[in-house]
Protein backbone atom coordinates (compact mmCIF):
# COMPACT_ATOMS: atom_id res chain seq x y z
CA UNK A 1 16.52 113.61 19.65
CA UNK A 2 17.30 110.91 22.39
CA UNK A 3 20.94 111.54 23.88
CA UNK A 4 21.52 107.98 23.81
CA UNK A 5 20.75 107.87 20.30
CA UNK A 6 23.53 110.14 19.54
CA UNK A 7 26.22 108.85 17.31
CA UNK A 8 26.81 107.82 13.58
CA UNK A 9 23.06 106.96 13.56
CA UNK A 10 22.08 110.44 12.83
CA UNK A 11 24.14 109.68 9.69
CA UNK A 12 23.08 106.18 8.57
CA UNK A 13 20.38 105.50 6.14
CA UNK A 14 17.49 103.40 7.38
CA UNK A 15 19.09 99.93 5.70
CA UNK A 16 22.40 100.73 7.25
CA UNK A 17 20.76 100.78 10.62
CA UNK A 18 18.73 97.79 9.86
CA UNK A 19 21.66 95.81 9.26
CA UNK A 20 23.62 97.30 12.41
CA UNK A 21 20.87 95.91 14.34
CA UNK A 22 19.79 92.90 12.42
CA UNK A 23 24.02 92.15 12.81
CA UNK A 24 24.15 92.99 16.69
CA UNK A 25 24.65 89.76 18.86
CA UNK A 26 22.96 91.78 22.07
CA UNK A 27 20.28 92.11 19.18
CA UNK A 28 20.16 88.17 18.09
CA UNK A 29 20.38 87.32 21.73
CA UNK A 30 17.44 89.14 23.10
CA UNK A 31 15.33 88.25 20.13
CA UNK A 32 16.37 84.83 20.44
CA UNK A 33 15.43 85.07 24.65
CA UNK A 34 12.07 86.24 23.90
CA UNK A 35 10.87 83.84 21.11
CA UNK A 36 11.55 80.71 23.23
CA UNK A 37 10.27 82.76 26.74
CA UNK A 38 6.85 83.39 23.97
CA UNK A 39 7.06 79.72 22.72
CA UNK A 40 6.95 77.88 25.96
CA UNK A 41 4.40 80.41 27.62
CA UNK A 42 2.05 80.57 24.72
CA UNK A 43 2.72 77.29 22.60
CA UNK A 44 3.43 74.73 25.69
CA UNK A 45 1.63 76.20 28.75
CA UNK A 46 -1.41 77.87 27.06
CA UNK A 47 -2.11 75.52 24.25
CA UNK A 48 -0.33 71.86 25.44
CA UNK A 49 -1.95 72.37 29.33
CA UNK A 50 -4.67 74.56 29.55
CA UNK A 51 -6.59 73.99 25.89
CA UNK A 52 -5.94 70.29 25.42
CA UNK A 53 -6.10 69.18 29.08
CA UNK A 54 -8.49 71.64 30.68
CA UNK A 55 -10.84 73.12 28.07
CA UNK A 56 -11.26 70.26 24.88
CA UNK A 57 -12.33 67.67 27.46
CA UNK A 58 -14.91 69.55 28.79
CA UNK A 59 -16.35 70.97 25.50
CA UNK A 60 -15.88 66.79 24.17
CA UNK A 61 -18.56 65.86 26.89
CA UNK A 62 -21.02 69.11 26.42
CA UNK A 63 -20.88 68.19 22.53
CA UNK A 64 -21.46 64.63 23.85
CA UNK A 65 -24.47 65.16 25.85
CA UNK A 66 -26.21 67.59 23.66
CA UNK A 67 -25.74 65.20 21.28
CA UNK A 68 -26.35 62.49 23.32
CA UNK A 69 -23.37 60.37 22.37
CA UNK A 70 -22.16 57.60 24.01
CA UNK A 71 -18.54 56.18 23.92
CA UNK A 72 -18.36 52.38 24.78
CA UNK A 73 -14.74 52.31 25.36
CA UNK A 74 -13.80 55.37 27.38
CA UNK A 75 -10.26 54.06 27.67
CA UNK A 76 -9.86 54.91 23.79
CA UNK A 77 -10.80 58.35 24.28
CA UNK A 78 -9.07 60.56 21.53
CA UNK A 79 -9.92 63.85 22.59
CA UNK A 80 -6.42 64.20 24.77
């Protein structure tokens, strides 16, 4: 058993300590930390910048030349 782990957890049932830690603001706030620090990275950075500025543009004009499509108004361009 972990020293640190010593305590009235030895004598909680599993939904008792569930709720101590679903209930524990250091809990909440660190949970809370990493979902935004995991939206921004992953939702923002990695799918806002990289996929829709970097990667769909240049997989737009591959699909266009393979296809040999031509836009006649490139400033209507709907693939950013």
């Amino acid at each position: 058993m972990n020293p640190f782990m010593a305590g009235d957890h030895e004598t909680m049932s599993v939904f008792e300590e569930a709720w101590s830690i679903f209930t524990d603001p250091a809990h909440i706030m660190a949970e809370l930390g990493w979902t935004i620090i995991q939206d921004v990275i992953l939702v923002w950075l990695l799918y806002g910048t990289i996929w829709k500025k970097l990667i769909l543009p240049r997989l737009h004009e591959k699909f266009d030349k393979e296809h040999k499509i031509v836009h006649h108004d490139d400033e209507h361009n709907h693939t950013i």
